[in-house]
C-alpha atoms as a PDB file:
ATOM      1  CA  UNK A   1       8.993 105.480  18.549  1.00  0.00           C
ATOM      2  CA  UNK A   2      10.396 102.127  19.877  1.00  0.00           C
ATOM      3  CA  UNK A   3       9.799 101.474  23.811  1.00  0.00           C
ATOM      4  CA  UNK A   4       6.820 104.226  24.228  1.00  0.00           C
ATOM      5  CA  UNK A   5       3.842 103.134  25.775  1.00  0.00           C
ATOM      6  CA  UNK A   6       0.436 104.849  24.966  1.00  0.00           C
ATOM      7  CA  UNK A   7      -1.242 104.956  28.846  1.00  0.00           C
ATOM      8  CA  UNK A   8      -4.709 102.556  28.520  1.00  0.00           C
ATOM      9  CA  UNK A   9      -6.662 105.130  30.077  1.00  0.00           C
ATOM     10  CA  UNK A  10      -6.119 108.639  28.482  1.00  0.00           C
ATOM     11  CA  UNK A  11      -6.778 110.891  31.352  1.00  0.00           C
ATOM     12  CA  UNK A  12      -3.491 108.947  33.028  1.00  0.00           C
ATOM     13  CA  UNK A  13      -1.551 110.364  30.018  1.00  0.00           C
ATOM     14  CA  UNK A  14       1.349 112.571  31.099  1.00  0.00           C
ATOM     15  CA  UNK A  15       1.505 110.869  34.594  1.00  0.00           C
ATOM     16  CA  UNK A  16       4.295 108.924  35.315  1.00  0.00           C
ATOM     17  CA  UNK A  17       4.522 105.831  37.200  1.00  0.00           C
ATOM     18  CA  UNK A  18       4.921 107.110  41.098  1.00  0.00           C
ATOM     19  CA  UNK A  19       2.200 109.696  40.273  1.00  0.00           C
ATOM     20  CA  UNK A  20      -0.558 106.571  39.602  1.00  0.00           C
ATOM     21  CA  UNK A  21       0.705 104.799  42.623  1.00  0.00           C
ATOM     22  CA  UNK A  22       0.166 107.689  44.502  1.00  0.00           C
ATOM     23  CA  UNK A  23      -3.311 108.308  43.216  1.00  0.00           C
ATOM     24  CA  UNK A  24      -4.109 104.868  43.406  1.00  0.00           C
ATOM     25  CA  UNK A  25      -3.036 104.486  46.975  1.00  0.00           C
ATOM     26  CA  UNK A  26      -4.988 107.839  47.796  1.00  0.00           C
ATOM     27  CA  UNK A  27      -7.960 106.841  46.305  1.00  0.00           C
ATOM     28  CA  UNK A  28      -8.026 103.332  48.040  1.00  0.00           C
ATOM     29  CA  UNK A  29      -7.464 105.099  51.955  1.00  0.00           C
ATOM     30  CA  UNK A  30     -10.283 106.910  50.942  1.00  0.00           C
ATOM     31  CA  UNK A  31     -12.234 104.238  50.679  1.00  0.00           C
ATOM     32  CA  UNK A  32     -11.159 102.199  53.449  1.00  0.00           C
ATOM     33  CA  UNK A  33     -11.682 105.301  55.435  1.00  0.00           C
ATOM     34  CA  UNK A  34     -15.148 105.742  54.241  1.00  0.00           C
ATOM     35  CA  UNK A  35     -15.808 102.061  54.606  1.00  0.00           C
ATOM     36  CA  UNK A  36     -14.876 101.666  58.586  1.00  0.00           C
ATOM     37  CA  UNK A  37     -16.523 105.096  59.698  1.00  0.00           C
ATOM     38  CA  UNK A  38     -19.678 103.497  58.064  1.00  0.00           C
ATOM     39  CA  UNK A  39     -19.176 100.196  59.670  1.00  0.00           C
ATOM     40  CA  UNK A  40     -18.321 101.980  62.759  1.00  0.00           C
ATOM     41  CA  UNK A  41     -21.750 104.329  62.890  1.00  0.00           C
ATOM     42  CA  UNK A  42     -23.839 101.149  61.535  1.00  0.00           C
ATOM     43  CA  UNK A  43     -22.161  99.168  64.512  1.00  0.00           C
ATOM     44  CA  UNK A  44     -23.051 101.710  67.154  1.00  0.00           C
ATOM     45  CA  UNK A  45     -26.390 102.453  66.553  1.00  0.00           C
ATOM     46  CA  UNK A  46     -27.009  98.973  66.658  1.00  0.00           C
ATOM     47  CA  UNK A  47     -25.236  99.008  70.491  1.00  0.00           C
ATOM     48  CA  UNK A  48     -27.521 102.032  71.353  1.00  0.00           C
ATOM     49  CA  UNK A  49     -30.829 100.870  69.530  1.00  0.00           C
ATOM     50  CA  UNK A  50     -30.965  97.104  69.203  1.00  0.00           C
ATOM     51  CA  UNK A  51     -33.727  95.004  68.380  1.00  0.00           C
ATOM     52  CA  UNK A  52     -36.025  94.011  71.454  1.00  0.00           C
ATOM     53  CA  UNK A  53     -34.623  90.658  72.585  1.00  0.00           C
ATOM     54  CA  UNK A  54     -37.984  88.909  71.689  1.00  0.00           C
ATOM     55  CA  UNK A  55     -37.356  89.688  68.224  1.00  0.00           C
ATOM     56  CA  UNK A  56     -33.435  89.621  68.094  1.00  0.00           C
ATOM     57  CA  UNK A  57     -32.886  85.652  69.831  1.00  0.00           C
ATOM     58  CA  UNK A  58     -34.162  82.885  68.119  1.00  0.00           C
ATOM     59  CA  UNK A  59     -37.417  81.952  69.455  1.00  0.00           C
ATOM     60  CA  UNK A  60     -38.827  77.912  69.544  1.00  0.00           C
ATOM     61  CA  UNK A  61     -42.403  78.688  69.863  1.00  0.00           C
ATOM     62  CA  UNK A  62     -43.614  81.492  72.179  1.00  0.00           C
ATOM     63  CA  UNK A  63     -41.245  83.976  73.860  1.00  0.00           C
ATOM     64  CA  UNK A  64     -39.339  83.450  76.499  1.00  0.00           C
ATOM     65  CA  UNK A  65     -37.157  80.744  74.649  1.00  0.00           C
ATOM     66  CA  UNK A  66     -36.733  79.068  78.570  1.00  0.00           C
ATOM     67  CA  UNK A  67     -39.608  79.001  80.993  1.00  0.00           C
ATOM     68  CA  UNK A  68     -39.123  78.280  84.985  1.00  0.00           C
ATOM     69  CA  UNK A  69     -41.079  75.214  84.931  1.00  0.00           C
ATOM     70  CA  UNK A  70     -38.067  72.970  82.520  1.00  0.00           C
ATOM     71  CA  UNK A  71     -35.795  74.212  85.558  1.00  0.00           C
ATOM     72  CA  UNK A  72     -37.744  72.881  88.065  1.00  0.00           C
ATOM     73  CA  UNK A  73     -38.396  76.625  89.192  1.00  0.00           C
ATOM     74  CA  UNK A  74     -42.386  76.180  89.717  1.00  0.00           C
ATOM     75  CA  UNK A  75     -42.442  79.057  92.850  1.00  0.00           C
ATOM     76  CA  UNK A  76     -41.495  81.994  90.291  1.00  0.00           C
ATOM     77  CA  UNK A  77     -43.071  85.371  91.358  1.00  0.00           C
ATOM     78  CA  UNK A  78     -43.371  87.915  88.658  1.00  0.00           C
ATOM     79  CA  UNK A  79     -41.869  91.279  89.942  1.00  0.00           C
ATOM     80  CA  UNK A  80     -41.736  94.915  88.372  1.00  0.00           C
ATOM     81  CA  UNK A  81     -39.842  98.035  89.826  1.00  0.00           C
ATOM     82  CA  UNK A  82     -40.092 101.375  88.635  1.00  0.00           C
ATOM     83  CA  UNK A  83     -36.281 103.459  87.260  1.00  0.00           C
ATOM     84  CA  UNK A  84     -35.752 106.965  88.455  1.00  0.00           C
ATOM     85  CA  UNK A  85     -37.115 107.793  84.640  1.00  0.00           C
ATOM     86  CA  UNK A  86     -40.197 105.826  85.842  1.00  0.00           C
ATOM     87  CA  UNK A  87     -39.822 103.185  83.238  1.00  0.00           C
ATOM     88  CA  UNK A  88     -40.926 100.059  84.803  1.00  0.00           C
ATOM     89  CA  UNK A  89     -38.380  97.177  84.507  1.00  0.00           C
ATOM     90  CA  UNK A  90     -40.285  93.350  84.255  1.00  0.00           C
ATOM     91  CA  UNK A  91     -38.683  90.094  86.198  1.00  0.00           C
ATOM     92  CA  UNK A  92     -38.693  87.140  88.282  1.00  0.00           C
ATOM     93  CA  UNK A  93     -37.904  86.225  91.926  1.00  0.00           C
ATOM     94  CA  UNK A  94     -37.372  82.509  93.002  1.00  0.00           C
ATOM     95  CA  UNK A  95     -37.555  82.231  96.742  1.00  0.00           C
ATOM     96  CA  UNK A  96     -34.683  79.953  97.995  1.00  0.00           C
ATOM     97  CA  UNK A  97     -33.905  78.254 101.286  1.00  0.00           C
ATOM     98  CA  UNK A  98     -31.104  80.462 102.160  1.00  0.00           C
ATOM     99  CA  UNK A  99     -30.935  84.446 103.513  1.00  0.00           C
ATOM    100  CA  UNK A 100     -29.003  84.905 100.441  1.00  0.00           C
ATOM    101  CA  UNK A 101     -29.763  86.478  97.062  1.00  0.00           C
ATOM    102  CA  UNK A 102     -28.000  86.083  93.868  1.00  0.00           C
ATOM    103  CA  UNK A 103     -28.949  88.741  91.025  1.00  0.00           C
ATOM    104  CA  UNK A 104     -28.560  87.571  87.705  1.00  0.00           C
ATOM    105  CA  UNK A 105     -28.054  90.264  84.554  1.00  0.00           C
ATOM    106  CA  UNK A 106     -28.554  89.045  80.954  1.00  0.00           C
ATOM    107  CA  UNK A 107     -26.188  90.271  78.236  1.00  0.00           C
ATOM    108  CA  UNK A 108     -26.667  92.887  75.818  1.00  0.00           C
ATOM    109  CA  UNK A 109     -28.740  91.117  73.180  1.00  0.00           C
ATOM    110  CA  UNK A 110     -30.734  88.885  75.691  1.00  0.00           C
ATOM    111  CA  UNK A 111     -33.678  88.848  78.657  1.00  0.00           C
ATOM    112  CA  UNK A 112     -34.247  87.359  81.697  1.00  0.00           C
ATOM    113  CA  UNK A 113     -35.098  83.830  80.711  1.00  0.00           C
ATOM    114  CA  UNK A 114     -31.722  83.695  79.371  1.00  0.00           C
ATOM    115  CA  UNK A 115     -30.319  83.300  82.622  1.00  0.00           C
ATOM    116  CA  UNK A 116     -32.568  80.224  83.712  1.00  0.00           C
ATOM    117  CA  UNK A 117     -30.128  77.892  83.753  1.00  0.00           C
ATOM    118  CA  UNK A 118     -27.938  79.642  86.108  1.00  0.00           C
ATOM    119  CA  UNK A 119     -30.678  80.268  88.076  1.00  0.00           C
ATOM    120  CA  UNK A 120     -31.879  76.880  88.291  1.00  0.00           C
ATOM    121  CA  UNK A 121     -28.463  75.409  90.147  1.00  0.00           C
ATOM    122  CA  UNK A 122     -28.216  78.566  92.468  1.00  0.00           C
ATOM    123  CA  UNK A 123     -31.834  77.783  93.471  1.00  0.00           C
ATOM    124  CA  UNK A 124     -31.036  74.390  93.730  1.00  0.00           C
ATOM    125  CA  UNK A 125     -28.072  75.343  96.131  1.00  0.00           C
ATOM    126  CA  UNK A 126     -30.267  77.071  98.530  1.00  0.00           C
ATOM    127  CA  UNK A 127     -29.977  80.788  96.961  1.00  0.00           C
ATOM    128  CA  UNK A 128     -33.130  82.887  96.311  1.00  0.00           C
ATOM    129  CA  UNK A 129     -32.708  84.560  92.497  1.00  0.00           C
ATOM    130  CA  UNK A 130     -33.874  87.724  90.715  1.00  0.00           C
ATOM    131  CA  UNK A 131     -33.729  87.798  87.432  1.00  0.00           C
ATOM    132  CA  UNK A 132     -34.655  90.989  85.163  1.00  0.00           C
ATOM    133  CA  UNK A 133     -34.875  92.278  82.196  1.00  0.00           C
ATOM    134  CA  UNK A 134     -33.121  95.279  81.370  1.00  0.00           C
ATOM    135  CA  UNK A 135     -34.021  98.991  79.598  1.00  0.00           C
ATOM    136  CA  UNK A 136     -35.941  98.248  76.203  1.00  0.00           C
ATOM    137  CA  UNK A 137     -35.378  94.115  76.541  1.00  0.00           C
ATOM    138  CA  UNK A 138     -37.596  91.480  77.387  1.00  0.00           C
ATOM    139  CA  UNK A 139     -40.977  92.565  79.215  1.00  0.00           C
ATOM    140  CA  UNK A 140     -39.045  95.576  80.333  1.00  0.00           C
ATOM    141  CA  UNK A 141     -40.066  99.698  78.942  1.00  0.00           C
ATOM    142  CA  UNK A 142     -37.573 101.900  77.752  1.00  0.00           C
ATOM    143  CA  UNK A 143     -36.236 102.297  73.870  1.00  0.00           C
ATOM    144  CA  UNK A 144     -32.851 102.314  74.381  1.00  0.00           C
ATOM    145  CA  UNK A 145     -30.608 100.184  76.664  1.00  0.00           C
END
């Protein structure tokens, strides 16, 4: 008959138009759906269980990246303090002029000797600095953050 169309796909036959549309829009939110709860759970275990920051930064030559000698920090006492979990937590102190001390927190995929420059002008301004390294970064215990 003139004007008939034969569907390409033969298990479409009998459908009409708005029925495809329907199933193709269906079958696409499924797969969007699918696609940012995946993205989503991938993305959050990542938050909770990162890579050491050692292994996650890129490193020139040995870790730390930054060492307190290039900021003219040369009176850098290691320090280590034990968590109420009695994980033991790894950083630095730098003894200023001042009463005053300024603590200085890396971000999430970082350590310590991330923060040297900072802590190079508040020595250099008179404050004394600790810098640490958080839960499961750096020289610091713990496997998650």
């Amino acid at each position: 008959m003139v004007g008939e169309t034969t569907p390409i796909i033969p298990q479409f036959q009998g459908m009409n138009y708005s029925q495809m549309v329907i199933g193709a829009v269906g079958v696409t939110l499924v797969i969007a759906i699918a696609a940012v709860v995946g993205v989503g759970w991938y993305a959050c275990d990542n938050q909770i269980h990162p890579k050491r920051a050692e292994e996650s930064w890129p490193v020139i030559g040995e870790w730390p990246r930054y060492t307190p000698e290039q900021f003219d920090l040369p009176h850098t006492e290691d320090v280590h303090f034990e968590t109420s979990d009695d994980l033991t937590l790894s950083g630095w102190f730098i003894r200023g002029t001042s009463r005053a001390t300024v603590i200085l927190v890396h971000g999430l995929a970082a350590n310590r000797a991330e923060m040297l420059p900072h802590a190079g002008d508040l020595h250099r301004a008179g404050f004394s600095v600790l810098l640490y390294d958080s839960r499961h970064r750096g020289q610091s215990e713990g496997n998650d953050i």
